[in-house]
C-alpha atoms as a PDB file:
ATOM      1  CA  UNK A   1      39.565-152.540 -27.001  1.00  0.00           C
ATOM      2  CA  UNK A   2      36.106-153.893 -27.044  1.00  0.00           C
ATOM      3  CA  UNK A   3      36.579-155.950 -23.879  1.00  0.00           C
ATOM      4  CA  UNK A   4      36.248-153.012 -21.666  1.00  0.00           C
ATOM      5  CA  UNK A   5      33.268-150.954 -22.528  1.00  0.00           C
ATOM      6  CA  UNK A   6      31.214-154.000 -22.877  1.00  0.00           C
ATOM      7  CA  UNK A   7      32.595-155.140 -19.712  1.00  0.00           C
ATOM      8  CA  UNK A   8      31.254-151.489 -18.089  1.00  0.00           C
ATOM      9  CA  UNK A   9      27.904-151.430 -19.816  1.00  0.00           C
ATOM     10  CA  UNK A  10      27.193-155.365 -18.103  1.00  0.00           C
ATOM     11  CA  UNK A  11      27.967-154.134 -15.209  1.00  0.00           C
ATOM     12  CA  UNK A  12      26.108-150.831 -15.613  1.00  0.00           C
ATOM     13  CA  UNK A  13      23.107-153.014 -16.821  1.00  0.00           C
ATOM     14  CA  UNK A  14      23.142-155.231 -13.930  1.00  0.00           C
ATOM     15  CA  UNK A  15      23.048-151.991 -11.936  1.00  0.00           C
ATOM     16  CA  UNK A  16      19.944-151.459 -13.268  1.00  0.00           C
ATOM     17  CA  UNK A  17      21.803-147.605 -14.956  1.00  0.00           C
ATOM     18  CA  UNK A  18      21.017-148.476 -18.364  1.00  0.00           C
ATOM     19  CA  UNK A  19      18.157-148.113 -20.893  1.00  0.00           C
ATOM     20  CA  UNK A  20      17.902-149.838 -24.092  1.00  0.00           C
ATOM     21  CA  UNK A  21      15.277-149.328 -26.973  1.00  0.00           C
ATOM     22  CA  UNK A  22      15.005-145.882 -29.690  1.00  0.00           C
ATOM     23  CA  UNK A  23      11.609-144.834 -27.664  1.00  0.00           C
ATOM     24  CA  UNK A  24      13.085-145.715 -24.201  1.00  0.00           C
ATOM     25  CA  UNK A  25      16.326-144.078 -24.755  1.00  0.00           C
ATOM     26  CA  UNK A  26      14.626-141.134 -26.257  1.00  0.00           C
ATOM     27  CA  UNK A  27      12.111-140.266 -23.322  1.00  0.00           C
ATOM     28  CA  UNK A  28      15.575-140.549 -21.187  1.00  0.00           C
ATOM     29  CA  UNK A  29      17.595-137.805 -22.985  1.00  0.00           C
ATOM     30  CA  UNK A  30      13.973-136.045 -22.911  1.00  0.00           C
ATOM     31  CA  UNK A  31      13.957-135.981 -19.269  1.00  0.00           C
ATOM     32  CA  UNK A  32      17.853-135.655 -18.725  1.00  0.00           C
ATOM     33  CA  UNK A  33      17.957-138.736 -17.186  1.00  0.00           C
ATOM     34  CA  UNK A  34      20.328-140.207 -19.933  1.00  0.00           C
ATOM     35  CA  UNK A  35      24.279-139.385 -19.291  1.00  0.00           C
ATOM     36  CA  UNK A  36      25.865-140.882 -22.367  1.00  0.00           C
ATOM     37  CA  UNK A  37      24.029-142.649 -25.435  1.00  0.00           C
ATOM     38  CA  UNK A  38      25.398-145.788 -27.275  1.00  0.00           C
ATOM     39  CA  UNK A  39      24.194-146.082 -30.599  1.00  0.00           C
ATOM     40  CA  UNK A  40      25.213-149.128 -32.996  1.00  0.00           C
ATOM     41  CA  UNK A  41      26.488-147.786 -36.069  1.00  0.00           C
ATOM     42  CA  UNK A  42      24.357-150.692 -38.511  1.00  0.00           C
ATOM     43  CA  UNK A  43      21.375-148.407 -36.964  1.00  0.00           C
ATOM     44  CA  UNK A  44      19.045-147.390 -39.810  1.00  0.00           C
ATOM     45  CA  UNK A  45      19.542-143.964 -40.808  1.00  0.00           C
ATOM     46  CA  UNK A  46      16.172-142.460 -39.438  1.00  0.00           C
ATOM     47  CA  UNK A  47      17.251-144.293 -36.043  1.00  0.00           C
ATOM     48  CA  UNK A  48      20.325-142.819 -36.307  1.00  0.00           C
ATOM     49  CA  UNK A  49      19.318-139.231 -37.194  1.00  0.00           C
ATOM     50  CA  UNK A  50      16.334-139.161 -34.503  1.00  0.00           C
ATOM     51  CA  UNK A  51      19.416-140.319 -31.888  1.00  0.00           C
ATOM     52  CA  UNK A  52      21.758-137.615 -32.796  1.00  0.00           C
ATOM     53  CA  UNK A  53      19.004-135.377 -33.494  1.00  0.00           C
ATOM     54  CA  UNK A  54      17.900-135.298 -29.543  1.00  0.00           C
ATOM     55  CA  UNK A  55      21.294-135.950 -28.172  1.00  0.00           C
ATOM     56  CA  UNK A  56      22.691-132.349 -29.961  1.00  0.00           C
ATOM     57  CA  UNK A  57      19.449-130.483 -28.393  1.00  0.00           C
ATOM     58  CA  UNK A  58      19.652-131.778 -25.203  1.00  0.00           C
ATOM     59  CA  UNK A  59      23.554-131.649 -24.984  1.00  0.00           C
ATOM     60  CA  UNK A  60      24.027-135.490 -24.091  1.00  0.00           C
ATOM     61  CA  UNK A  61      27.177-137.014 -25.044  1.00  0.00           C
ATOM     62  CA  UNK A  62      26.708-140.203 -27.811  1.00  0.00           C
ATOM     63  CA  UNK A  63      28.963-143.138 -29.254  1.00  0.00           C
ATOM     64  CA  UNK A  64      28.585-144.757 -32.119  1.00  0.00           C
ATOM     65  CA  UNK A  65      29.662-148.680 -31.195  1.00  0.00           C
ATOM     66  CA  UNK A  66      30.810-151.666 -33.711  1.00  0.00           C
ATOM     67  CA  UNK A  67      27.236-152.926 -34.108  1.00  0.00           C
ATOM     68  CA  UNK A  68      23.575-154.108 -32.623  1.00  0.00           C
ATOM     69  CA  UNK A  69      24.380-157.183 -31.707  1.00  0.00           C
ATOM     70  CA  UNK A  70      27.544-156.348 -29.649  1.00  0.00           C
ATOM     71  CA  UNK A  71      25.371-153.600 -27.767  1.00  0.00           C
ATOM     72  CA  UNK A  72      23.051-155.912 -27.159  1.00  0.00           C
ATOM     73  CA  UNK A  73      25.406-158.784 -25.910  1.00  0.00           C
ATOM     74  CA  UNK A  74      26.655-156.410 -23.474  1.00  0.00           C
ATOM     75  CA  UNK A  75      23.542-156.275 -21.861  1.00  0.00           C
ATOM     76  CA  UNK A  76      22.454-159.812 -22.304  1.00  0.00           C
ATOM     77  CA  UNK A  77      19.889-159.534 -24.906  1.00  0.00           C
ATOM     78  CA  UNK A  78      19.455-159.596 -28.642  1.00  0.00           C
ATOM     79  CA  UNK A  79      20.616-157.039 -30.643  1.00  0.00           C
ATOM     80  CA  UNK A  80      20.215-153.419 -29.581  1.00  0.00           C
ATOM     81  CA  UNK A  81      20.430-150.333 -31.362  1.00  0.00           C
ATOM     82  CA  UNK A  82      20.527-147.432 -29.099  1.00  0.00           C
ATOM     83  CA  UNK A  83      21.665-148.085 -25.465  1.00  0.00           C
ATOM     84  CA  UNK A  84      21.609-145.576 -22.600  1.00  0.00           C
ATOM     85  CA  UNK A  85      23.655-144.655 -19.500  1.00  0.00           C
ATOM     86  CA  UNK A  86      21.672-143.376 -16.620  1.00  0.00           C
ATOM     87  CA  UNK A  87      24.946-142.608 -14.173  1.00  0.00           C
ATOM     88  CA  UNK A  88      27.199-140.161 -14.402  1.00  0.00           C
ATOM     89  CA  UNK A  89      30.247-142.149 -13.245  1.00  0.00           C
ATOM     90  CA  UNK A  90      29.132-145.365 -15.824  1.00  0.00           C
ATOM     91  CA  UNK A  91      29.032-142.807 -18.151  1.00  0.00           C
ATOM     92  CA  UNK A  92      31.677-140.816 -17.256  1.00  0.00           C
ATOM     93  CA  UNK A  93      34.065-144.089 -17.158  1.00  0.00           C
ATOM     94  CA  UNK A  94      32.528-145.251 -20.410  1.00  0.00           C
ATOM     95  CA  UNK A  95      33.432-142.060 -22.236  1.00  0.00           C
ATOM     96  CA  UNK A  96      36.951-142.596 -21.131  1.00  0.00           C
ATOM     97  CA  UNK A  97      37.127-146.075 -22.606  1.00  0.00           C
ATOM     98  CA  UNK A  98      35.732-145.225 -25.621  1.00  0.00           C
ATOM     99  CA  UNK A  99      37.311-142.094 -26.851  1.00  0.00           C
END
């Protein structure tokens, strides 16, 4: 069912309600700007870690997605590794598709 959230996340991109990038994503969870974190699961394991890491302390809901280079299709660029939702209803729909 990868159609869908990739689907979403374009459109949340083009919305200009995403993030993408480990130091981006991480000032956004900082700030509690971020809603819901993708994170490809080929990340390395300190990227991973450091994600999960902040995501637990700040209570922000993650994903772990097929890979980088799906993640970053979705948003039309190379490969990404961590991707973030900045709206609640993106992120609330996303959740939905992906649990």
């Amino acid at each position: 069912m990868k159609g869908q959230w990739t689907s979403l996340l374009g459109l949340a991109n083009r919305a200009r309600k995403t993030i993408s990038g480990e130091e981006l994503a991480v000032k956004e969870i900082r700030s509690g700007k971020a809603k819901l974190v993708l994170l490809a699961k080929d990340a390395s394991a300190n990227t991973h870690k450091k994600i999960t890491d902040k995501c637990n302390y700040y209570s922000v809901p993650y994903r772990l997605v097929e890979d980088r280079y799906i993640l970053g299709k979705a948003i039309g660029k190379e490969a990404r590794v961590v991707v973030a939702l900045l709206d609640d209803g993106f992120a609330r729909k996303m959740l939905m598709l992906l649990d």
